[in-house]
C-alpha atoms as a PDB file:
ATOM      1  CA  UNK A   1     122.433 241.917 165.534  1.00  0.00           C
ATOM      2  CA  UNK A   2     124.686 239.456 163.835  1.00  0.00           C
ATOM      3  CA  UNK A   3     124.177 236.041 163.379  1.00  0.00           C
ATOM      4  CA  UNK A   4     125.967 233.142 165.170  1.00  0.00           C
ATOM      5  CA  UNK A   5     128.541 232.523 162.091  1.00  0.00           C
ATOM      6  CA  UNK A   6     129.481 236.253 162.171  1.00  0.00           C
ATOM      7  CA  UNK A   7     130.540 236.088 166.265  1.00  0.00           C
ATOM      8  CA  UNK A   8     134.348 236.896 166.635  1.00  0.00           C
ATOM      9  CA  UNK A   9     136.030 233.895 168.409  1.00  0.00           C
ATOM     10  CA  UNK A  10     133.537 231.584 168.298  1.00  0.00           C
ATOM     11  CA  UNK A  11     134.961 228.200 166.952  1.00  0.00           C
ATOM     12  CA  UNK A  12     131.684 226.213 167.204  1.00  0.00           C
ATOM     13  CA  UNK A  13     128.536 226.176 168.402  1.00  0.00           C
ATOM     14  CA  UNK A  14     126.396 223.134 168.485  1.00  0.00           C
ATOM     15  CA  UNK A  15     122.524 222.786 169.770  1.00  0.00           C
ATOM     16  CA  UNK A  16     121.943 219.898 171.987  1.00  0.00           C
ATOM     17  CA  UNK A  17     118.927 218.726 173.192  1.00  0.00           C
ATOM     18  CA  UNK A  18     117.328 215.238 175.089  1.00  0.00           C
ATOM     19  CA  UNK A  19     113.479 215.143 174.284  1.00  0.00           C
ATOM     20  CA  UNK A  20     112.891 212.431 176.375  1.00  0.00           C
ATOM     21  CA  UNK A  21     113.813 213.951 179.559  1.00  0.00           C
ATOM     22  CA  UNK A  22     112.936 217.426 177.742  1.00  0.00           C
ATOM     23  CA  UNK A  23     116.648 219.076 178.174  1.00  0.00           C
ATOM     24  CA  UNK A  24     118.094 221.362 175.795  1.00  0.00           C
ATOM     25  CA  UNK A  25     121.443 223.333 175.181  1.00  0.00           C
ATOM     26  CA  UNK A  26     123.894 224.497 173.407  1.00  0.00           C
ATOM     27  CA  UNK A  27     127.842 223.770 173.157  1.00  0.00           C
ATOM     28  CA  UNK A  28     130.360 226.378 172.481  1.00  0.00           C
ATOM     29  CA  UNK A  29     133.677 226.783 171.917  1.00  0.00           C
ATOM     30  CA  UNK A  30     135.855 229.920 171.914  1.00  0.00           C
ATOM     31  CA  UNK A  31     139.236 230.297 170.277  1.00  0.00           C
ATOM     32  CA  UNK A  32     140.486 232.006 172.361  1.00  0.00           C
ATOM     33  CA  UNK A  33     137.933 233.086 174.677  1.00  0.00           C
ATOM     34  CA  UNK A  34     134.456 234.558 174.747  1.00  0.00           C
ATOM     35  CA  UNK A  35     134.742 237.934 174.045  1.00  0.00           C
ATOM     36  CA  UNK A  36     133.741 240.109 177.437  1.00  0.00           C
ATOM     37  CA  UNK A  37     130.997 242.482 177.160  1.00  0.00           C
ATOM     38  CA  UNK A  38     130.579 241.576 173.578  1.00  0.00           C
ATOM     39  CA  UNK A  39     126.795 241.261 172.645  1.00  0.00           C
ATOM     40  CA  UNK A  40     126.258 238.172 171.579  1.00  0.00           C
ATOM     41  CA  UNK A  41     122.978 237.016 169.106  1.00  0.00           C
ATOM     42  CA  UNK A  42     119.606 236.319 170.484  1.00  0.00           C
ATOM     43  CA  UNK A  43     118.856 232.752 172.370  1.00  0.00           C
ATOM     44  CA  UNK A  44     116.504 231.420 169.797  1.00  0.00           C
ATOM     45  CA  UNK A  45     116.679 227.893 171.781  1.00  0.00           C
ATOM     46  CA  UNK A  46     115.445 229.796 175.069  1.00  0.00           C
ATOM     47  CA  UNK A  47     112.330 231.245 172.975  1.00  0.00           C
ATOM     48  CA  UNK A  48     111.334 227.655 171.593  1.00  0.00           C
ATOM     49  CA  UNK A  49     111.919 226.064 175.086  1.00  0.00           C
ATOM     50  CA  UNK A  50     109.624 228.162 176.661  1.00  0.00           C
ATOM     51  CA  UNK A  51     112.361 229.894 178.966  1.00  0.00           C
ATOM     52  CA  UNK A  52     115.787 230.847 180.117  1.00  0.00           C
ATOM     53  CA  UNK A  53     118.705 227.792 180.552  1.00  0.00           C
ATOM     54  CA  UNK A  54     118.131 226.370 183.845  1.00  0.00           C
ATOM     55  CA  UNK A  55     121.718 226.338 184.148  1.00  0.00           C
ATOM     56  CA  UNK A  56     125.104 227.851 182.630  1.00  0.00           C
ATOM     57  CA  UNK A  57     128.586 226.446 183.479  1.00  0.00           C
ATOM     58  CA  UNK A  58     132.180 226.831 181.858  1.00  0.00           C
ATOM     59  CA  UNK A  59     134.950 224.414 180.460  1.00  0.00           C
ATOM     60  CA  UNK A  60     137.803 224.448 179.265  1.00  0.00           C
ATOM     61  CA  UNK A  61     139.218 222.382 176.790  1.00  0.00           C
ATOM     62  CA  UNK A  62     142.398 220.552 177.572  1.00  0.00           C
ATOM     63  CA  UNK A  63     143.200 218.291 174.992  1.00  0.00           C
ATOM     64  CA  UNK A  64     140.707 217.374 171.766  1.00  0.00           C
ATOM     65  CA  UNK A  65     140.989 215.076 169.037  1.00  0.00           C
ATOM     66  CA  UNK A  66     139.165 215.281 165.434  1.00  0.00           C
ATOM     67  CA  UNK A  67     137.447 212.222 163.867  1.00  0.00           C
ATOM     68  CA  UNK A  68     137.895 211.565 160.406  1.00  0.00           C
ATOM     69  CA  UNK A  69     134.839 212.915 159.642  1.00  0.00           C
ATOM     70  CA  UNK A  70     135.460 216.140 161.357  1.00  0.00           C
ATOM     71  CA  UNK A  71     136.667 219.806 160.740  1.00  0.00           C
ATOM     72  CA  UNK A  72     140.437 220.821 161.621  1.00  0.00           C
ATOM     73  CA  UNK A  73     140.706 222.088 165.342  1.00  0.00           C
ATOM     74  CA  UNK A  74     142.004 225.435 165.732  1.00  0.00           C
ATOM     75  CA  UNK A  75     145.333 226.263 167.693  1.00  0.00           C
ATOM     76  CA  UNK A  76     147.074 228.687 169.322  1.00  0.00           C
ATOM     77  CA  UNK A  77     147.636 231.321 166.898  1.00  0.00           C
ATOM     78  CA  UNK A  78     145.004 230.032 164.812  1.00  0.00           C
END
């Protein structure tokens, strides 16, 4: 099974997580979308969490900006 890094199409994913009201999750961003029926790595954050996500949803992104700090966004074609 590959590793996150190795995922075709995936720009970014970033692990998110709120101990005080004991949330977790994970942020990610396709370029240009998820791959279907691709297998994707194993959810290590579900196995520390104790569980599944309570919840999945999808976005897309309309319009981002970097901050200085930041990597280069990926375009169309990119």
């Amino acid at each position: 099974m590959a590793a996150w890094a190795d995922v075709p199409g995936l720009a970014l994913k970033a692990w998110i997580a709120d101990p005080v009201r004991e949330r977790w999750g994970a942020v990610m961003l396709w370029d240009p979308d998820r791959p279907a029926g691709r297998l994707l790595p194993p959810n290590r954050g579900a196995e520390l969490a104790g569980g599944p996500p309570d919840e999945r949803c999808g976005w897309r992104v309309v319009a981002a900006v970097p901050g200085p700090a930041g990597p280069p966004l990926l375009g169309p074609g990119s």
